[in-house]
PDB file of N, CA and C in Angstrom:
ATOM      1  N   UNK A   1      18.468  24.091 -19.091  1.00  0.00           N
ATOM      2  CA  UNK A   1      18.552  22.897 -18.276  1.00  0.00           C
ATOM      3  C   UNK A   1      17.280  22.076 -18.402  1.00  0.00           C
ATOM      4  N   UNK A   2      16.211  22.571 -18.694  1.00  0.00           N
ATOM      5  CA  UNK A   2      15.033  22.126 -17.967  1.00  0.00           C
ATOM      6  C   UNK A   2      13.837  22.345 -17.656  1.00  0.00           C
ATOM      7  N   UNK A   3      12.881  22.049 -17.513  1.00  0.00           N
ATOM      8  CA  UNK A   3      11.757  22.339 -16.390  1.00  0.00           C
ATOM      9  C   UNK A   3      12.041  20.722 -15.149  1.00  0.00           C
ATOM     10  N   UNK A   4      11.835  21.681 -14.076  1.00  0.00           N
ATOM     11  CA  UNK A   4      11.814  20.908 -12.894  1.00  0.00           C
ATOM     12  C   UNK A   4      10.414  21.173 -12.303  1.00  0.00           C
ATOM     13  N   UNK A   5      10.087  19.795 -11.369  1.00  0.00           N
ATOM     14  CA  UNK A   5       8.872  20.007 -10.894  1.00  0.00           C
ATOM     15  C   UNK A   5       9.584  19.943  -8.956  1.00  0.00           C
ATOM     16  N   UNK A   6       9.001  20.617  -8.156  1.00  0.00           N
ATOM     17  CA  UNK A   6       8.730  20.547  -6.854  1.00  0.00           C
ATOM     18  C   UNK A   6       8.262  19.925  -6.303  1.00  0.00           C
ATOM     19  N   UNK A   7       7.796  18.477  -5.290  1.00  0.00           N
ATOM     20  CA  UNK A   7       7.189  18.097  -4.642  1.00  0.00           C
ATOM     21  C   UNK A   7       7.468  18.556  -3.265  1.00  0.00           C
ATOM     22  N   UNK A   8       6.882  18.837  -2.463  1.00  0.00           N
ATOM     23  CA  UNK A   8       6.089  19.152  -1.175  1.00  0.00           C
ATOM     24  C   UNK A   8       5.338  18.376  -0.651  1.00  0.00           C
ATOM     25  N   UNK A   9       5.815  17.130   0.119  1.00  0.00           N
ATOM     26  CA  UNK A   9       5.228  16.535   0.954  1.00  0.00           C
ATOM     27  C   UNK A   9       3.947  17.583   2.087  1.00  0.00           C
ATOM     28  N   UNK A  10       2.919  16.917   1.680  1.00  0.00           N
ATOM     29  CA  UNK A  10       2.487  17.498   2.721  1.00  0.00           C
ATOM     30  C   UNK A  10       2.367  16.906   4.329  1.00  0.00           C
ATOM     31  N   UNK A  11       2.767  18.004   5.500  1.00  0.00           N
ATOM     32  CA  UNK A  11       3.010  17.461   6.777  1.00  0.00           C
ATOM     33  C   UNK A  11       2.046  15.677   7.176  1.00  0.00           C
ATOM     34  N   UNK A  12       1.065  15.928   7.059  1.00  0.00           N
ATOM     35  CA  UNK A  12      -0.214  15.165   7.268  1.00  0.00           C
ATOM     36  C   UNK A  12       0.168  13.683   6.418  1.00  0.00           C
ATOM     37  N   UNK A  13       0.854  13.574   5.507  1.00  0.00           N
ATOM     38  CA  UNK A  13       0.985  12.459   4.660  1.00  0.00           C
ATOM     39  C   UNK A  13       1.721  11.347   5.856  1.00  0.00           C
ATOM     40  N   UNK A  14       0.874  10.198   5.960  1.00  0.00           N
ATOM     41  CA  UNK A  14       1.118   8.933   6.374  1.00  0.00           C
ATOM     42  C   UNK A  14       2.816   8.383   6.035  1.00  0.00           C
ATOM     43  N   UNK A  15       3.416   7.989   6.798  1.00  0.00           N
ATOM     44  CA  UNK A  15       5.200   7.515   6.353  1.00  0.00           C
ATOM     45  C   UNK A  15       4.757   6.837   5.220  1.00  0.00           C
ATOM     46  N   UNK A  16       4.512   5.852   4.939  1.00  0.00           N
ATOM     47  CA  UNK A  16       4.067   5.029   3.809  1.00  0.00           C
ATOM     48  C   UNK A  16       3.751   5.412   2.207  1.00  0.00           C
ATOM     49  N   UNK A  17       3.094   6.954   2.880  1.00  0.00           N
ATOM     50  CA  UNK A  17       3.013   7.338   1.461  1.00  0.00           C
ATOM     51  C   UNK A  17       3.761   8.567   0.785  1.00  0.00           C
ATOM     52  N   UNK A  18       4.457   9.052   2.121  1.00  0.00           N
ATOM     53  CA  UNK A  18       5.587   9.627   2.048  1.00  0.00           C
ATOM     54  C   UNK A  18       6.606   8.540   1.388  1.00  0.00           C
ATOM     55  N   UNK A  19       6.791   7.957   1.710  1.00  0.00           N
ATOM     56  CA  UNK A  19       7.665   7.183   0.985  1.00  0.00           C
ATOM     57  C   UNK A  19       7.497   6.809  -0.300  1.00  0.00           C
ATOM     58  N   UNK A  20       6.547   6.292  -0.348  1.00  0.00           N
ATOM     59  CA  UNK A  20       6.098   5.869  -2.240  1.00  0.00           C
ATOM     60  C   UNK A  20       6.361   7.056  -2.862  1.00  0.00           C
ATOM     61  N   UNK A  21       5.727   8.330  -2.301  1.00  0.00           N
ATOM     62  CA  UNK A  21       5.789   9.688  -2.801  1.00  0.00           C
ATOM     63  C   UNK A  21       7.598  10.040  -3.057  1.00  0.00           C
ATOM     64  N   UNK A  22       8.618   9.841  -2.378  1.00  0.00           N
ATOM     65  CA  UNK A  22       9.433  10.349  -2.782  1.00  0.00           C
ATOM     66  C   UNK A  22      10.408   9.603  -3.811  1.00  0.00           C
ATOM     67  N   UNK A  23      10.199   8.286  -3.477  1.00  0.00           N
ATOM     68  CA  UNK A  23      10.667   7.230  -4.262  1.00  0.00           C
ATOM     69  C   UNK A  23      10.039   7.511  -5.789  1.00  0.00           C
ATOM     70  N   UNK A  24       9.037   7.697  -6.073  1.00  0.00           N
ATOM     71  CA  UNK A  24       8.453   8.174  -7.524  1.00  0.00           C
ATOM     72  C   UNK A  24       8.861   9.449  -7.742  1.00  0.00           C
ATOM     73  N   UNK A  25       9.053  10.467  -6.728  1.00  0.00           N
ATOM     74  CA  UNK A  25       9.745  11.628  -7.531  1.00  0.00           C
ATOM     75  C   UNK A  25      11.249  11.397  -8.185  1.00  0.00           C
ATOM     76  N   UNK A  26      11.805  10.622  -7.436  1.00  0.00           N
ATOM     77  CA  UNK A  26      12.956  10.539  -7.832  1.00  0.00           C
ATOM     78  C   UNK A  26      13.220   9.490  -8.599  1.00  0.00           C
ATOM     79  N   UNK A  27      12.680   8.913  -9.387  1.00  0.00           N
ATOM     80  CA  UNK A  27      12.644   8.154 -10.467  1.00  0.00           C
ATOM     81  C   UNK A  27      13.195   8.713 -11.524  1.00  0.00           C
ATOM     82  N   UNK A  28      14.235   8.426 -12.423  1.00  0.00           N
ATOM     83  CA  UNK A  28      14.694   9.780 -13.106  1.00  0.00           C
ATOM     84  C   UNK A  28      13.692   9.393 -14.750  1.00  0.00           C
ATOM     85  N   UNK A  29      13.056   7.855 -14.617  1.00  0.00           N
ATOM     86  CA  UNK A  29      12.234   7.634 -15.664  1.00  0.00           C
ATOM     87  C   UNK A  29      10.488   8.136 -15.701  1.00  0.00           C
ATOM     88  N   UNK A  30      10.573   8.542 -14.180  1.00  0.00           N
ATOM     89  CA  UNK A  30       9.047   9.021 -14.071  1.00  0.00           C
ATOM     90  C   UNK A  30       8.570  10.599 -14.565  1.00  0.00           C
ATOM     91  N   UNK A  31       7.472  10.273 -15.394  1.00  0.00           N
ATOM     92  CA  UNK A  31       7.137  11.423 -16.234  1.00  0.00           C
ATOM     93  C   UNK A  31       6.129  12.341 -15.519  1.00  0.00           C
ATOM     94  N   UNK A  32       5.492  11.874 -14.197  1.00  0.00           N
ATOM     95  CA  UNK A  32       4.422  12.366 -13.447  1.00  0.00           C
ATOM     96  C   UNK A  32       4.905  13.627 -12.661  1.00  0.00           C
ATOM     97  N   UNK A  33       3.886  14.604 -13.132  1.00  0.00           N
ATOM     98  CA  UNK A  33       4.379  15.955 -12.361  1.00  0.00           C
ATOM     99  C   UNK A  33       3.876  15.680 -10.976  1.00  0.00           C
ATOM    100  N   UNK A  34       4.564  16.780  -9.721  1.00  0.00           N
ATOM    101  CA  UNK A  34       3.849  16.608  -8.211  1.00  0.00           C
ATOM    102  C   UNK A  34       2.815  16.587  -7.893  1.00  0.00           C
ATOM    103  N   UNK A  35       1.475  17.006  -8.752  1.00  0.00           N
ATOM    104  CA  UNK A  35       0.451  17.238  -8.449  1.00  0.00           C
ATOM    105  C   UNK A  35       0.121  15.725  -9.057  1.00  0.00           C
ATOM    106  N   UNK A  36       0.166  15.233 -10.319  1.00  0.00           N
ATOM    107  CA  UNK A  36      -0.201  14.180 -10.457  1.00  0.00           C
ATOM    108  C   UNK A  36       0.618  12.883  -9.565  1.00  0.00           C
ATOM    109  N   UNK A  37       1.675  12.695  -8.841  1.00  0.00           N
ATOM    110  CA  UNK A  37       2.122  12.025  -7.994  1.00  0.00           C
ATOM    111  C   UNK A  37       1.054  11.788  -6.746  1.00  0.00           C
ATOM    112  N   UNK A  38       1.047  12.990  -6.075  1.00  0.00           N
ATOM    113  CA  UNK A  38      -0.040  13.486  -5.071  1.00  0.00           C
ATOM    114  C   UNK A  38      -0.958  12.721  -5.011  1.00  0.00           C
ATOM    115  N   UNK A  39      -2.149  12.718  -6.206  1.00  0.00           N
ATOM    116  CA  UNK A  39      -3.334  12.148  -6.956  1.00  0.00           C
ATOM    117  C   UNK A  39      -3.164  10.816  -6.550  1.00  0.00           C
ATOM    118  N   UNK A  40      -1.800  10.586  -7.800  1.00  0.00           N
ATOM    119  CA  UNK A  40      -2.098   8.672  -7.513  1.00  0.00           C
ATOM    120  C   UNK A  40      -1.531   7.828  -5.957  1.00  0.00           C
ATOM    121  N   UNK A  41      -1.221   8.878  -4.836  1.00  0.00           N
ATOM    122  CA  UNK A  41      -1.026   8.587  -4.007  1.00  0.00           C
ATOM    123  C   UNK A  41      -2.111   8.434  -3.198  1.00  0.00           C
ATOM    124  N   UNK A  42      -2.692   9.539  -3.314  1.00  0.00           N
ATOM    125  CA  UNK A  42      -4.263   9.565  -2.957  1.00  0.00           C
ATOM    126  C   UNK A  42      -5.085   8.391  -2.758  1.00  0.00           C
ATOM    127  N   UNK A  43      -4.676   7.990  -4.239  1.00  0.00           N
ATOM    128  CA  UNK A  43      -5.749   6.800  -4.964  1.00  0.00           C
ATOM    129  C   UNK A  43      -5.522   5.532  -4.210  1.00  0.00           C
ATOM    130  N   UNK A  44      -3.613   5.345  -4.290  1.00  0.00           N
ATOM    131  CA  UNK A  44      -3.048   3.958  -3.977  1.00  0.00           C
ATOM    132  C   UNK A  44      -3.378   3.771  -2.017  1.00  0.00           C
ATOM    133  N   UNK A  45      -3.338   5.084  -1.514  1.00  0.00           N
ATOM    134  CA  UNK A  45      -4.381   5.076   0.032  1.00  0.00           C
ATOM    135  C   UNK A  45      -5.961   4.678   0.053  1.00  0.00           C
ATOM    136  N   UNK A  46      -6.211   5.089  -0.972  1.00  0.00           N
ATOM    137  CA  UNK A  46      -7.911   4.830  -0.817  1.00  0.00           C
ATOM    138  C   UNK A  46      -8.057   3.031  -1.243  1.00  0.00           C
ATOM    139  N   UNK A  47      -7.621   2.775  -1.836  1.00  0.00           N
ATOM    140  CA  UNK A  47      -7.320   1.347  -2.579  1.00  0.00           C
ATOM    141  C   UNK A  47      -6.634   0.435  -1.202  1.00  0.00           C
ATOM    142  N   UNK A  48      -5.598   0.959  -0.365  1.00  0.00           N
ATOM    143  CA  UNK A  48      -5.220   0.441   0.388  1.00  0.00           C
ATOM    144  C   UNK A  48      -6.464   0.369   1.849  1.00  0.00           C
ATOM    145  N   UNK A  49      -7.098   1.690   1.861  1.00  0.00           N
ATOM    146  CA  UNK A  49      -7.875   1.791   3.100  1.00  0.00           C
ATOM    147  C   UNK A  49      -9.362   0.578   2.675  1.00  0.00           C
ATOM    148  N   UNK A  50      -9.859   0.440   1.631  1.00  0.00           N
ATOM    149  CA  UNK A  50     -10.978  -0.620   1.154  1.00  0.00           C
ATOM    150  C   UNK A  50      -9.878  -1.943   1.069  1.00  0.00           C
ATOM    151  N   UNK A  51      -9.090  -2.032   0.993  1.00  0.00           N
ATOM    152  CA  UNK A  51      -8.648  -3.742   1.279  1.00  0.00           C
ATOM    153  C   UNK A  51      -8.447  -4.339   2.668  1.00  0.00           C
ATOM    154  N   UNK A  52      -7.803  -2.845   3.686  1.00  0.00           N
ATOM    155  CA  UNK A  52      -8.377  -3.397   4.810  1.00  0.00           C
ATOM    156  C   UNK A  52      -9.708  -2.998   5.310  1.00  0.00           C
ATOM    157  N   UNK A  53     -10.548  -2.718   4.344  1.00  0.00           N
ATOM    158  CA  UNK A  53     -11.765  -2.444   5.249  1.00  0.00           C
ATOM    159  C   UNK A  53     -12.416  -3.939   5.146  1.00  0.00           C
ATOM    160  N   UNK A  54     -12.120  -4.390   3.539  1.00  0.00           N
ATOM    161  CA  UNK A  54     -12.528  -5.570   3.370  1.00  0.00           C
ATOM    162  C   UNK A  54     -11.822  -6.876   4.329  1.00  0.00           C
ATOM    163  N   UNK A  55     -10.782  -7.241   4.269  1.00  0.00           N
ATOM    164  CA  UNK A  55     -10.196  -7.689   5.461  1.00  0.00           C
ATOM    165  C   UNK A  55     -10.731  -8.151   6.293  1.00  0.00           C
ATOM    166  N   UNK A  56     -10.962  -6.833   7.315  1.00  0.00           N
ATOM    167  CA  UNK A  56     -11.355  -6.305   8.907  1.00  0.00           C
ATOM    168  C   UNK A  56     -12.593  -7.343   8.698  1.00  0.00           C
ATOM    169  N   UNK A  57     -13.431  -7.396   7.532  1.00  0.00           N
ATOM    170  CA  UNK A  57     -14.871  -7.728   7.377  1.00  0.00           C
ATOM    171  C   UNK A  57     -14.510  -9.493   7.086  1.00  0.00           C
ATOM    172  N   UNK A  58     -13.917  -9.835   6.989  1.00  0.00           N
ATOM    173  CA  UNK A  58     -13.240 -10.932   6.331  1.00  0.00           C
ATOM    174  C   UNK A  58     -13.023 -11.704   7.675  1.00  0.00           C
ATOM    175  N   UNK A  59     -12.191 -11.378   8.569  1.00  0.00           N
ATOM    176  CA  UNK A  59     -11.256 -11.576   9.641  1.00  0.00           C
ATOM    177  C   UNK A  59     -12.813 -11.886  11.170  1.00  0.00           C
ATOM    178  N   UNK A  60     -13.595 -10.530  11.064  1.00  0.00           N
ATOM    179  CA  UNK A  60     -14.700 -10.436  11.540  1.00  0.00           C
ATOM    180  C   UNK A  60     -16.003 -11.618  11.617  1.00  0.00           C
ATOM    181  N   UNK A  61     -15.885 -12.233  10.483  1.00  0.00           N
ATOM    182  CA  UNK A  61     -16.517 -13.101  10.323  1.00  0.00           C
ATOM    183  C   UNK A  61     -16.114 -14.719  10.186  1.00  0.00           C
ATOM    184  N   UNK A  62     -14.932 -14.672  10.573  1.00  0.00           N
ATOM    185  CA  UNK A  62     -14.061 -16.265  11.082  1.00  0.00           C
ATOM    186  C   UNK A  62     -13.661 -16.741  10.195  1.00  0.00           C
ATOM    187  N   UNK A  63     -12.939 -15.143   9.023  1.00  0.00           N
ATOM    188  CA  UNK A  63     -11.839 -16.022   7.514  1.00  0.00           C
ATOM    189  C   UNK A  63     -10.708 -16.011   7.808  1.00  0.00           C
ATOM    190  N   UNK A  64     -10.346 -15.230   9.013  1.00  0.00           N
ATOM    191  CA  UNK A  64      -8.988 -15.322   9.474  1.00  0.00           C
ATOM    192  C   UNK A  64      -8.069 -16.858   9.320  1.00  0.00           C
ATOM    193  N   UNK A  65      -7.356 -16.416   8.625  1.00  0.00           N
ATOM    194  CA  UNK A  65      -6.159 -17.513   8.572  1.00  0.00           C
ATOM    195  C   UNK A  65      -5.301 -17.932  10.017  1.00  0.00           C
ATOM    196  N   UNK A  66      -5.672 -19.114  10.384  1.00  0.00           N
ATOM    197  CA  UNK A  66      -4.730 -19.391  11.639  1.00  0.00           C
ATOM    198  C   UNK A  66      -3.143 -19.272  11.670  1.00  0.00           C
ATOM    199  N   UNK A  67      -2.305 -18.417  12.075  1.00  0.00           N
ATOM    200  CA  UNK A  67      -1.569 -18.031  12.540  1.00  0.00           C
ATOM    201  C   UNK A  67      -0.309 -19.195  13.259  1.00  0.00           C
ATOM    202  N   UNK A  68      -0.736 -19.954  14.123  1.00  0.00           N
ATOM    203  CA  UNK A  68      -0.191 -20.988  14.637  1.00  0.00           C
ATOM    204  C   UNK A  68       0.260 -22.222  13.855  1.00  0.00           C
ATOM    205  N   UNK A  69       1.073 -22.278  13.777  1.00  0.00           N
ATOM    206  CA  UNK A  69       1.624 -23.349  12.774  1.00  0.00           C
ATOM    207  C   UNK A  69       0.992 -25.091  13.445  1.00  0.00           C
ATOM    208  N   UNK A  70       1.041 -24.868  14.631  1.00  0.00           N
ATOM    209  CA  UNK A  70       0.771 -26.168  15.404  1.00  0.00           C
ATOM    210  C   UNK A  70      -0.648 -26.173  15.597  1.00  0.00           C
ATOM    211  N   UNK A  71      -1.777 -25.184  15.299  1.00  0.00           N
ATOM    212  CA  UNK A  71      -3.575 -25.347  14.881  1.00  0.00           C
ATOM    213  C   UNK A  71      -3.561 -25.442  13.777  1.00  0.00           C
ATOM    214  N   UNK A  72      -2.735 -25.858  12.892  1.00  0.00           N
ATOM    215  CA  UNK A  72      -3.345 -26.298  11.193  1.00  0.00           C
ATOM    216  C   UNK A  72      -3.749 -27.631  11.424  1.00  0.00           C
ATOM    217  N   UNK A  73      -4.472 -27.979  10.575  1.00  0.00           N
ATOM    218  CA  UNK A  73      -4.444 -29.434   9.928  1.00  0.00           C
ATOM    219  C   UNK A  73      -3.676 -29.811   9.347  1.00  0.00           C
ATOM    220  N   UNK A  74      -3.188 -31.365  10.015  1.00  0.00           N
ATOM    221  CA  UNK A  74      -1.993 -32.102   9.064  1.00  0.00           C
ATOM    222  C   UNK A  74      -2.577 -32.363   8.202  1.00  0.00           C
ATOM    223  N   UNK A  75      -1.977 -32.263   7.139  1.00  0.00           N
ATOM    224  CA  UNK A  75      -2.072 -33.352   5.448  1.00  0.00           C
ATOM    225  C   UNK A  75      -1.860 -34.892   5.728  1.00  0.00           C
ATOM    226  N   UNK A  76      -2.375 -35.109   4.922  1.00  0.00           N
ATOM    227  CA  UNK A  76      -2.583 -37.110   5.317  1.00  0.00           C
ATOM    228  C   UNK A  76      -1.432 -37.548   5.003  1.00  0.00           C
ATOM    229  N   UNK A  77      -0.646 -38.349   5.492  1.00  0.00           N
ATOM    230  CA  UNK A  77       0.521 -39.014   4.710  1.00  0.00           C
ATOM    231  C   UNK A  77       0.545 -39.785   3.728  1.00  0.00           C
ATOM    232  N   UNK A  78      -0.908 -40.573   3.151  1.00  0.00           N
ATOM    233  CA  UNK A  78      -0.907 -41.392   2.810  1.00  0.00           C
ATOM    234  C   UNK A  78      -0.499 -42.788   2.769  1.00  0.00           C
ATOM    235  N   UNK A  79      -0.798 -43.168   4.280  1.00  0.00           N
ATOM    236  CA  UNK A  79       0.135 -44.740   4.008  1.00  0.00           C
ATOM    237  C   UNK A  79      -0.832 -45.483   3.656  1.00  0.00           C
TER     238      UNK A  79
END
């Protein structure tokens, strides 16, 4: 038949990356064994945790994008 690989979510894994995680196991084109799944899940959290760290730092210092559709600035009409 085969070699099959096992993944084992571990309890502790965030929904989010539980999810990416099972969605890539079951890829029937994905060549990545569980341990290397694991890894780049790892990675795609750490990558995710520095964009909002950057963010937070972003937001912190008054880059926040206004939210309110009615505090933007109008565009000129040009008449």
């Amino acid at each position: 038949m085969g070699r099959l690989n096992l993944l084992v979510v571990p309890p502790q894994t965030t929904p989010d990356s539980a999810a990416w995680l099972m969605a890539a196991a079951s890829d029937p084109h994905g060549m990545l064994t569980a341990s290397r799944l694991l890894e780049e899940a790892a990675r795609l959290r750490a990558l995710r945790d520095a964009d909002r760290a950057v963010e937070a730092v972003w937001d912190s210092e008054g880059g926040h994008a206004t939210r309110d559709s009615a505090a933007r600035p109008r565009k000129p009409t040009g008449r």
